[in-house]
PDB file of N, CA and C in Angstrom:
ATOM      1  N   UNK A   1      -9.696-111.887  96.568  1.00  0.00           N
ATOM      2  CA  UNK A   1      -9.236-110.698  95.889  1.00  0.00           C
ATOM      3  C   UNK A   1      -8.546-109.739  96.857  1.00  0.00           C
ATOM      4  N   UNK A   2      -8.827-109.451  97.936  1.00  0.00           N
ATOM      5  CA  UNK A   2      -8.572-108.831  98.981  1.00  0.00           C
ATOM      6  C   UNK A   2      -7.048-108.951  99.529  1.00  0.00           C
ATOM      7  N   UNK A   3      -6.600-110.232  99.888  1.00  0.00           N
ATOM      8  CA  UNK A   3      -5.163-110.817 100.105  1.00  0.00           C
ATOM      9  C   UNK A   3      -4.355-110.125  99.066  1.00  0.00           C
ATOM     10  N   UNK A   4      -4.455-109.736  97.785  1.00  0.00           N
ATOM     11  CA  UNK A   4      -3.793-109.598  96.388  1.00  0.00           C
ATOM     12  C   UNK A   4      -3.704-108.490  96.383  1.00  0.00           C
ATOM     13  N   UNK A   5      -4.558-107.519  97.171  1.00  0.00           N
ATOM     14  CA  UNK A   5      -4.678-106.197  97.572  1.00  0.00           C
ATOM     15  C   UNK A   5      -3.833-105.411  98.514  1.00  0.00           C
ATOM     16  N   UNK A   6      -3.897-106.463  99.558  1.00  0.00           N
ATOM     17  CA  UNK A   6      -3.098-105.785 100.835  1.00  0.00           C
ATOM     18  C   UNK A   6      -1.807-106.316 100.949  1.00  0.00           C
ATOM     19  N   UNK A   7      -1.255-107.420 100.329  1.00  0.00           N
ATOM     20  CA  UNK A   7      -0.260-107.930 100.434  1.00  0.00           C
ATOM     21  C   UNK A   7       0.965-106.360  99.936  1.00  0.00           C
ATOM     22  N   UNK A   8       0.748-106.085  98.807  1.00  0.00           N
ATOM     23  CA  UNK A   8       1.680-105.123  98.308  1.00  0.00           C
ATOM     24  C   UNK A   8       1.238-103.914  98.932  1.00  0.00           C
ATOM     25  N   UNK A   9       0.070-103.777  99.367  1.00  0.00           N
ATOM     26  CA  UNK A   9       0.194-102.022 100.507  1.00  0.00           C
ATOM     27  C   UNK A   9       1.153-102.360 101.359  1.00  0.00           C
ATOM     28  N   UNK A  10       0.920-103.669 102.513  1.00  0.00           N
ATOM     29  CA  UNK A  10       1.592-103.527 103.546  1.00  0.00           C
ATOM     30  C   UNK A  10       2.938-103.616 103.292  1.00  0.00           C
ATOM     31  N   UNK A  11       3.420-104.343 102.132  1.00  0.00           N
ATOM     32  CA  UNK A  11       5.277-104.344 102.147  1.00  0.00           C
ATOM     33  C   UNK A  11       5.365-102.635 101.664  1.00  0.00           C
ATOM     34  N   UNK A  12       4.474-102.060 101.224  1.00  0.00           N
ATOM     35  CA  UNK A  12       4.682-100.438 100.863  1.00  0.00           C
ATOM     36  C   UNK A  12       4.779 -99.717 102.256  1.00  0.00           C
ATOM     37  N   UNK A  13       3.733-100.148 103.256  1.00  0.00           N
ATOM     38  CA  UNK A  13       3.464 -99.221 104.416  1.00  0.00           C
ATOM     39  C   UNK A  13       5.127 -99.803 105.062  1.00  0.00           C
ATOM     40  N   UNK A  14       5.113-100.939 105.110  1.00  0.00           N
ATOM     41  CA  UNK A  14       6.573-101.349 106.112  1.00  0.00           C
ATOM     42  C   UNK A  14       7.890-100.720 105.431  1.00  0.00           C
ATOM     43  N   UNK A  15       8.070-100.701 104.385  1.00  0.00           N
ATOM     44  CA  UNK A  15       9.072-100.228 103.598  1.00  0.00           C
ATOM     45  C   UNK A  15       9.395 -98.735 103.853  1.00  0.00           C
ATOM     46  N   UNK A  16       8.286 -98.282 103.984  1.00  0.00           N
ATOM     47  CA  UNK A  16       8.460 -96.806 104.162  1.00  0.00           C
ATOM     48  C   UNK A  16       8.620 -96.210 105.913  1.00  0.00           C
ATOM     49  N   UNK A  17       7.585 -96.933 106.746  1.00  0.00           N
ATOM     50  CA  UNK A  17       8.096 -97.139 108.541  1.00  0.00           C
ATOM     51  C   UNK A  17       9.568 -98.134 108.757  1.00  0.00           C
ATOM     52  N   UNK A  18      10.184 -98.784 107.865  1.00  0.00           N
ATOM     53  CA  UNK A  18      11.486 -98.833 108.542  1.00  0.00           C
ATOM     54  C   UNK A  18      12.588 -97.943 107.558  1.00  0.00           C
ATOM     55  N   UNK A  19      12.698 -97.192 106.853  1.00  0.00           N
ATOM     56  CA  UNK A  19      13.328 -96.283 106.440  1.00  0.00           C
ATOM     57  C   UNK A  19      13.430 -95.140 107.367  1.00  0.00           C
ATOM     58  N   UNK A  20      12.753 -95.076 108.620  1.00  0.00           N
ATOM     59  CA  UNK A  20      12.306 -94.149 109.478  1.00  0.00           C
ATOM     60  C   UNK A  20      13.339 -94.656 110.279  1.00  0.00           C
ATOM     61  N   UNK A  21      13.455 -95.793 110.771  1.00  0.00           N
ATOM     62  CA  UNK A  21      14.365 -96.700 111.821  1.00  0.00           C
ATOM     63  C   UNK A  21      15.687 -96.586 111.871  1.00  0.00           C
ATOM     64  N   UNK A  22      16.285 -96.914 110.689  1.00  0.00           N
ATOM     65  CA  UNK A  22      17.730 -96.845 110.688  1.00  0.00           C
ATOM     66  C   UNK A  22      18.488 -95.626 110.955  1.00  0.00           C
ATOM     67  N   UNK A  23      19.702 -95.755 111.630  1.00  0.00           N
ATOM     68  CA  UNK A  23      19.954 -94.703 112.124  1.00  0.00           C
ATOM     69  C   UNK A  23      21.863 -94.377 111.685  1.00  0.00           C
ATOM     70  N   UNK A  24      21.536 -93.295 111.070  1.00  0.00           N
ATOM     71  CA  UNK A  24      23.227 -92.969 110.396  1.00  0.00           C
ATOM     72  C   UNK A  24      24.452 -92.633 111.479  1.00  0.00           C
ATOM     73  N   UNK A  25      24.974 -92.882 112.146  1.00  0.00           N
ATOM     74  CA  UNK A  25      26.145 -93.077 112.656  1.00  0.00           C
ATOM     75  C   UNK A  25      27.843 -93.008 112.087  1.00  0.00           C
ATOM     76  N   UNK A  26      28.502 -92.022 111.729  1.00  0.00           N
ATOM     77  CA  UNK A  26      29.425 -91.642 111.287  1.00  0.00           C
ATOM     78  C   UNK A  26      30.353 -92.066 112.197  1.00  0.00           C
ATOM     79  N   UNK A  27      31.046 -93.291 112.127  1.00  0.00           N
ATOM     80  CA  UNK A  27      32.422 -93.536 113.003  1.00  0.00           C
ATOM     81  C   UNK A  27      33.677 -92.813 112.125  1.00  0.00           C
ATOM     82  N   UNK A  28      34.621 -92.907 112.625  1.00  0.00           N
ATOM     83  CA  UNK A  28      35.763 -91.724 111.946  1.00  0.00           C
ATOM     84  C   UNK A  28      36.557 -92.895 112.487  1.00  0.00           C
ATOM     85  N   UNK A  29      37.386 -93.525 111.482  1.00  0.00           N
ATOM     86  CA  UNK A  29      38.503 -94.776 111.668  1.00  0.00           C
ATOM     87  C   UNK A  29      39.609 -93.527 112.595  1.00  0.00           C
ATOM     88  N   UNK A  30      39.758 -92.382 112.184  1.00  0.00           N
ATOM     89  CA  UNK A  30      41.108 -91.988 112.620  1.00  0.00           C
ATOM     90  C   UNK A  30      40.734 -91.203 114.390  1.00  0.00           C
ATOM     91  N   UNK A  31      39.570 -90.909 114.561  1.00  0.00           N
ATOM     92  CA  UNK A  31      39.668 -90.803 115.874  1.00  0.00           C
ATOM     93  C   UNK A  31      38.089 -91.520 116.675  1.00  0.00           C
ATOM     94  N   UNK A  32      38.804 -91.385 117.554  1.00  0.00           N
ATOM     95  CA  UNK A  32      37.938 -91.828 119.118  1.00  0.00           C
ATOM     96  C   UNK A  32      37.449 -90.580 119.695  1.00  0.00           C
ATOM     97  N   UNK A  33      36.165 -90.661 120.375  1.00  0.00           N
ATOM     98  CA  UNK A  33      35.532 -90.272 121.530  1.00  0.00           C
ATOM     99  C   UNK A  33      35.254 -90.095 122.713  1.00  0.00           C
ATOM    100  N   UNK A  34      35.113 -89.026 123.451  1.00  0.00           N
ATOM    101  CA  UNK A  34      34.969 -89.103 125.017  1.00  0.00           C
ATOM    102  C   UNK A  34      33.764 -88.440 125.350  1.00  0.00           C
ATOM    103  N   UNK A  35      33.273 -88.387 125.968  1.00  0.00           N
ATOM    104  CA  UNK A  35      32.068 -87.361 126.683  1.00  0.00           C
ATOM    105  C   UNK A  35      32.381 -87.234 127.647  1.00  0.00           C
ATOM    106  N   UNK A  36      32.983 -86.081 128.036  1.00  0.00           N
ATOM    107  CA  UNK A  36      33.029 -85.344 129.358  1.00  0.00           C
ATOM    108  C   UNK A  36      32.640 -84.116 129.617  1.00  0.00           C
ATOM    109  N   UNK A  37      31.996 -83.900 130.956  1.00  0.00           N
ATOM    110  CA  UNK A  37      31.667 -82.161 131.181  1.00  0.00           C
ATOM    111  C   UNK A  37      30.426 -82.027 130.294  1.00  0.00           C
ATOM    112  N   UNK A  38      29.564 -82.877 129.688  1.00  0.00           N
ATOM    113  CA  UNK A  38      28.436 -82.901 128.971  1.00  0.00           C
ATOM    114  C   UNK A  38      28.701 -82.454 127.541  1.00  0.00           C
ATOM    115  N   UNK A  39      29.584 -82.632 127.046  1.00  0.00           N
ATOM    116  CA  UNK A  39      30.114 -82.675 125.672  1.00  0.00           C
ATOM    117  C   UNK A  39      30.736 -83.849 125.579  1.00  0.00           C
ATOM    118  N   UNK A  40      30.907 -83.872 123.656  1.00  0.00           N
ATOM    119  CA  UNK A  40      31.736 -84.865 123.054  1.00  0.00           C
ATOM    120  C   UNK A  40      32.949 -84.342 122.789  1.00  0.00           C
ATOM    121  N   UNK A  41      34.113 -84.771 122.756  1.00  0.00           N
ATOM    122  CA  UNK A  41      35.669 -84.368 123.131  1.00  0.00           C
ATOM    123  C   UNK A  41      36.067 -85.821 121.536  1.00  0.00           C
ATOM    124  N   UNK A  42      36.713 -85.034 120.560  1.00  0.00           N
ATOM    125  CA  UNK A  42      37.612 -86.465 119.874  1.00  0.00           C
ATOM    126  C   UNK A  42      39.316 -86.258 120.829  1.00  0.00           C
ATOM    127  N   UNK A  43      38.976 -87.674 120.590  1.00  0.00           N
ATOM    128  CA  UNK A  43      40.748 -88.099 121.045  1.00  0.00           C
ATOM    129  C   UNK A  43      41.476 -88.513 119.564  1.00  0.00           C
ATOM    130  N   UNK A  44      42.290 -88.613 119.747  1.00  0.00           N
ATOM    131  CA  UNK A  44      43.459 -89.787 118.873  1.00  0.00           C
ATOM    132  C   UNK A  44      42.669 -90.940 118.949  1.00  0.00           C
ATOM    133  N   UNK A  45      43.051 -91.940 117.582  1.00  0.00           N
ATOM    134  CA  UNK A  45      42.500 -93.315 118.103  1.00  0.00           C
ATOM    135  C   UNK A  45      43.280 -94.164 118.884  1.00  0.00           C
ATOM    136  N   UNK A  46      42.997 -94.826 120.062  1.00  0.00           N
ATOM    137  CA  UNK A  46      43.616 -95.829 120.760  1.00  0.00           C
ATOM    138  C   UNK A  46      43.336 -97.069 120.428  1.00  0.00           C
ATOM    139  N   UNK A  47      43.867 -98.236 120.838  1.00  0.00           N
ATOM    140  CA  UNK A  47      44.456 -99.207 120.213  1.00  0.00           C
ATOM    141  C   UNK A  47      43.874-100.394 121.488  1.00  0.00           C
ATOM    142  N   UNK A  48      42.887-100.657 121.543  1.00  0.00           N
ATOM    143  CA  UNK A  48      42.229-101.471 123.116  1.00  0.00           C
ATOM    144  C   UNK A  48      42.377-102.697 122.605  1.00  0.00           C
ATOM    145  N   UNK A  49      42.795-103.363 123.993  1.00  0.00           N
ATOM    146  CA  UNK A  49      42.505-105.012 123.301  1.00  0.00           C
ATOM    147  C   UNK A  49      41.190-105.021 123.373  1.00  0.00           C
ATOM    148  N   UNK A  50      40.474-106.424 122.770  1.00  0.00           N
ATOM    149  CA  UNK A  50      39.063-106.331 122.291  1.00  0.00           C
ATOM    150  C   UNK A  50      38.680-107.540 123.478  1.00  0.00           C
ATOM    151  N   UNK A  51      38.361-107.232 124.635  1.00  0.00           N
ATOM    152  CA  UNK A  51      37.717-108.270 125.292  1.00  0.00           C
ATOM    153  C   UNK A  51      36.286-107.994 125.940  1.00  0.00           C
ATOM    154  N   UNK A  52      35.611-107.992 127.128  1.00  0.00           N
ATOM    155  CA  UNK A  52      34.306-107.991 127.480  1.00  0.00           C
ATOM    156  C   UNK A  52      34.200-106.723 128.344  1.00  0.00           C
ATOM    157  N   UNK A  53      35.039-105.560 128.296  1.00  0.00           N
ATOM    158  CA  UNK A  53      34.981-104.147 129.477  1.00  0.00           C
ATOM    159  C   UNK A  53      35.152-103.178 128.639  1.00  0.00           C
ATOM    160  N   UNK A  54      34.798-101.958 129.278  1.00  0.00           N
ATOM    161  CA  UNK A  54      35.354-100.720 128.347  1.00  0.00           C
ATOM    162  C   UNK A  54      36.629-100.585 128.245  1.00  0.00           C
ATOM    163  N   UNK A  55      36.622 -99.927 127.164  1.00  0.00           N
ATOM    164  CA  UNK A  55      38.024 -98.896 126.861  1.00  0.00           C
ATOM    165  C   UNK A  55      38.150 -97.727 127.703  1.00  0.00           C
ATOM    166  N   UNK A  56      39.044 -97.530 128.539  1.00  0.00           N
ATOM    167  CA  UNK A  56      39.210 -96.368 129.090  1.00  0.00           C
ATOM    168  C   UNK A  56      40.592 -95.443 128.659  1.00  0.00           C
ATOM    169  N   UNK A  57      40.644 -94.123 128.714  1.00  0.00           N
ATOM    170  CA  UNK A  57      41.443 -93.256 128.821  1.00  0.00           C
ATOM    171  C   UNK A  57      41.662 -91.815 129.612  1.00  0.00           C
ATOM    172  N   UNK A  58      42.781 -91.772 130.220  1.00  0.00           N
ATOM    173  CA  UNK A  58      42.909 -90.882 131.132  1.00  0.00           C
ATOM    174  C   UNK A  58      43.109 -89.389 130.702  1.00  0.00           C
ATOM    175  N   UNK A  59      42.154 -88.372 131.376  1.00  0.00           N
ATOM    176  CA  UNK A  59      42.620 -86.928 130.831  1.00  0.00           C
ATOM    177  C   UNK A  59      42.980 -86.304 132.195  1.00  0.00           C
ATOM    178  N   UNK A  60      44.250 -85.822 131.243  1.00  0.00           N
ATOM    179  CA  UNK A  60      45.217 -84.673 132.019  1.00  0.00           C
ATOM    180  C   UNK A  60      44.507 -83.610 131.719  1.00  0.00           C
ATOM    181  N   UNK A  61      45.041 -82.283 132.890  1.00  0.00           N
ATOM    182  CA  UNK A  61      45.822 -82.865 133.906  1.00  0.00           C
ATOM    183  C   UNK A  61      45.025 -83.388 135.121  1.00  0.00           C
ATOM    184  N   UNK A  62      43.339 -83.639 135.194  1.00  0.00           N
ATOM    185  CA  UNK A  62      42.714 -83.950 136.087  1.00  0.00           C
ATOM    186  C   UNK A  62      43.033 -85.506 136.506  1.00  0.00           C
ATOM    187  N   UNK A  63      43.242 -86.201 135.323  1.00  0.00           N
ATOM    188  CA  UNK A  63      43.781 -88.213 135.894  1.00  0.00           C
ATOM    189  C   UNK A  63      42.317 -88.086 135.922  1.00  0.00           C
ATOM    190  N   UNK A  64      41.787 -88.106 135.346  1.00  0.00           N
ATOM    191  CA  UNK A  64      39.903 -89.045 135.014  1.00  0.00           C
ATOM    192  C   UNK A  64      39.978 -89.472 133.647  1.00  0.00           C
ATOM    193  N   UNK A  65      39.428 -90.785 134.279  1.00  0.00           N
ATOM    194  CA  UNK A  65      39.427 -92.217 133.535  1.00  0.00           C
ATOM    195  C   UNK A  65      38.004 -92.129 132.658  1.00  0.00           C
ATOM    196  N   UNK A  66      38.075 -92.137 131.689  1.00  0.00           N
ATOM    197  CA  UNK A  66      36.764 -91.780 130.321  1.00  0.00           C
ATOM    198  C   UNK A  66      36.887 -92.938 129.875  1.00  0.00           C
ATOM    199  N   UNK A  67      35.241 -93.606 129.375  1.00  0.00           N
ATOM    200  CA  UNK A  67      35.546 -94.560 128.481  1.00  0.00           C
ATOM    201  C   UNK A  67      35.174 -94.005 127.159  1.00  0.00           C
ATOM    202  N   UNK A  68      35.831 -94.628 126.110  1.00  0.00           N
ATOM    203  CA  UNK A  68      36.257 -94.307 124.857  1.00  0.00           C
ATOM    204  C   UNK A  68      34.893 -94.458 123.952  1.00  0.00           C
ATOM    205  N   UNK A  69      34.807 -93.898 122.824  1.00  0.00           N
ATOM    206  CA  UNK A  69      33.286 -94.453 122.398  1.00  0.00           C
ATOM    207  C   UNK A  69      33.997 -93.938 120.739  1.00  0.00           C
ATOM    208  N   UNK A  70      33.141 -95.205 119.660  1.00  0.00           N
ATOM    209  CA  UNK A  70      34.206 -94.922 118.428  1.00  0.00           C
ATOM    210  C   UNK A  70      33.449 -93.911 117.775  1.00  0.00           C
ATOM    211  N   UNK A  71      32.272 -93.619 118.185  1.00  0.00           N
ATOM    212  CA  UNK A  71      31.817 -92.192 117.600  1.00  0.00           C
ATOM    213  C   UNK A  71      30.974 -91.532 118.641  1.00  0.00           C
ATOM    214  N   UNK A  72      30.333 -90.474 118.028  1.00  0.00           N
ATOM    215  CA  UNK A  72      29.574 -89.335 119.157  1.00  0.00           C
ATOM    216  C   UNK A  72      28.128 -90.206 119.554  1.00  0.00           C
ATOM    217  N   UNK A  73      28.172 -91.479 120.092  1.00  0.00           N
ATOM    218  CA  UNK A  73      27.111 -92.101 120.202  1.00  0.00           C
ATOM    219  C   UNK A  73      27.418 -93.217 121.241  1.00  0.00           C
ATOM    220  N   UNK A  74      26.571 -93.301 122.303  1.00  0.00           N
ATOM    221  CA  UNK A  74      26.793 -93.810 123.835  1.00  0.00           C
ATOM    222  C   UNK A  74      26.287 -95.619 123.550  1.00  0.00           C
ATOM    223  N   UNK A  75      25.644 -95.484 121.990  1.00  0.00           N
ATOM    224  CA  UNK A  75      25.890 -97.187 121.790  1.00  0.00           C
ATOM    225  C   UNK A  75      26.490 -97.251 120.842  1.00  0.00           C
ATOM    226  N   UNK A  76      27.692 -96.329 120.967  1.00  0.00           N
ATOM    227  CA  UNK A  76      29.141 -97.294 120.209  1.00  0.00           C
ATOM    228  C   UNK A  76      30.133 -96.835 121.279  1.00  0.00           C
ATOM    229  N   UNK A  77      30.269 -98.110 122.237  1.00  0.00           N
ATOM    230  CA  UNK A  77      31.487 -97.420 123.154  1.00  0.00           C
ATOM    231  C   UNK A  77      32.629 -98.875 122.499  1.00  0.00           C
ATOM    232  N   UNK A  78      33.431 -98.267 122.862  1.00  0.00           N
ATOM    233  CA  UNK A  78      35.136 -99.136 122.496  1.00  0.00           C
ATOM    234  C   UNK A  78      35.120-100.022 123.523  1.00  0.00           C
ATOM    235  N   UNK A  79      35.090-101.467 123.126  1.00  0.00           N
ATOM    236  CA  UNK A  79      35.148-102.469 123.866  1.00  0.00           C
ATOM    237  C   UNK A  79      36.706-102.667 124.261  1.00  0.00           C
ATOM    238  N   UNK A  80      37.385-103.154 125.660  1.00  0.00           N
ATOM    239  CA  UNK A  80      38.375-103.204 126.061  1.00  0.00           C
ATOM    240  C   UNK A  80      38.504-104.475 126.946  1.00  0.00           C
ATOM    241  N   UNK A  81      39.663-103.641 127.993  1.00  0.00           N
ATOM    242  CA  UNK A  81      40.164-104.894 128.773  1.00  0.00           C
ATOM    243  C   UNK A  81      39.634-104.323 130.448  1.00  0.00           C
ATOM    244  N   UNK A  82      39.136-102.807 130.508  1.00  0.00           N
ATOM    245  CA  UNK A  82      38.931-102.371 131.412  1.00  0.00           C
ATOM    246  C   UNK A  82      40.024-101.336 132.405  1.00  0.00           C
ATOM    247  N   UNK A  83      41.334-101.446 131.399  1.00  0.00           N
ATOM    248  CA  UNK A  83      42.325-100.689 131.608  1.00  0.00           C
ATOM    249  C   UNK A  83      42.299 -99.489 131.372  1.00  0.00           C
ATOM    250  N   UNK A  84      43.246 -98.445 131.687  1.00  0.00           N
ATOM    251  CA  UNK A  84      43.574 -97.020 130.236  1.00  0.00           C
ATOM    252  C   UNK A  84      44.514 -97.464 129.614  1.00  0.00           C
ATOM    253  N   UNK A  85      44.237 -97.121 128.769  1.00  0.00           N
ATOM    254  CA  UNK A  85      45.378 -97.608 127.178  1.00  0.00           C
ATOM    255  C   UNK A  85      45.750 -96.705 127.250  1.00  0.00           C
ATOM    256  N   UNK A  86      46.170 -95.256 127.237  1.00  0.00           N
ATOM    257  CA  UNK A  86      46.656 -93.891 127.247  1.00  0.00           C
ATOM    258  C   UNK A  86      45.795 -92.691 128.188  1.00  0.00           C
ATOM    259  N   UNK A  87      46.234 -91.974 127.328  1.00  0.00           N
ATOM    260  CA  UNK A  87      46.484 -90.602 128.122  1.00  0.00           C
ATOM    261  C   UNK A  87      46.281 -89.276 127.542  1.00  0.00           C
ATOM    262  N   UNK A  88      45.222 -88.378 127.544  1.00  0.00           N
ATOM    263  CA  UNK A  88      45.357 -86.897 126.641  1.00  0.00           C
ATOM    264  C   UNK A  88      45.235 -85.937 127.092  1.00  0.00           C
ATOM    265  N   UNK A  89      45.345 -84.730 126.909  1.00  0.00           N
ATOM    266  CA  UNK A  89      45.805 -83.404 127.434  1.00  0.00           C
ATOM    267  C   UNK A  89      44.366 -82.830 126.567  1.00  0.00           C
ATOM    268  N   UNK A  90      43.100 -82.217 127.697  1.00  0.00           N
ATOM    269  CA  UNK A  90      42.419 -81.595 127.040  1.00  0.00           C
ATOM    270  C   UNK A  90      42.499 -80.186 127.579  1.00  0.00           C
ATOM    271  N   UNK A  91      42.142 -78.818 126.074  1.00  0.00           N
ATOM    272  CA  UNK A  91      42.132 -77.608 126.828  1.00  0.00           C
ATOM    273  C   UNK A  91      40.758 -77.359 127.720  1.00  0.00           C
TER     274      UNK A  91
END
């Protein structure tokens, strides 16, 4: 009798501890990300080839090389070739 009991608590208790887990992440198709200076910065979206390195992009007028991330979140960075694909002007 017992098995018949706990079977449907525990898919209740798990159901409700991984609703806790998932985590909402808003990517924006039209722009890209940087973190610099301890902030998040959007860029334009760039256009990386898709191989095994980051995406990088250079900000003027300092020339530092940022890697790209497709939203405000350090596990979604833009996979690349390890190059800069461009270039942006931050104030």
């Amino acid at each position: 009798m017992k098995p018949k009991f706990l079977i449907p608590v525990l898919a209740i208790i798990f159901a409700v501890a991984m609703s806790f887990t998932t985590v909402a992440v808003s990517a924006d198709p039209s722009s890209d990300y940087i973190f610099r200076n301890g902030n998040w910065h959007q860029i334009p979206e760039m256009n990386c080839v898709n191989q095994d390195q980051s995406c990088l992009v250079r900000v003027l007028p300092d020339g530092t090389n940022y890697p790209i991330y497709d939203s405000q979140s350090f596990s979604d960075p833009k996979i690349g070739s390890g190059k800069v694909v461009g270039e942006v002007t931050l104030d």
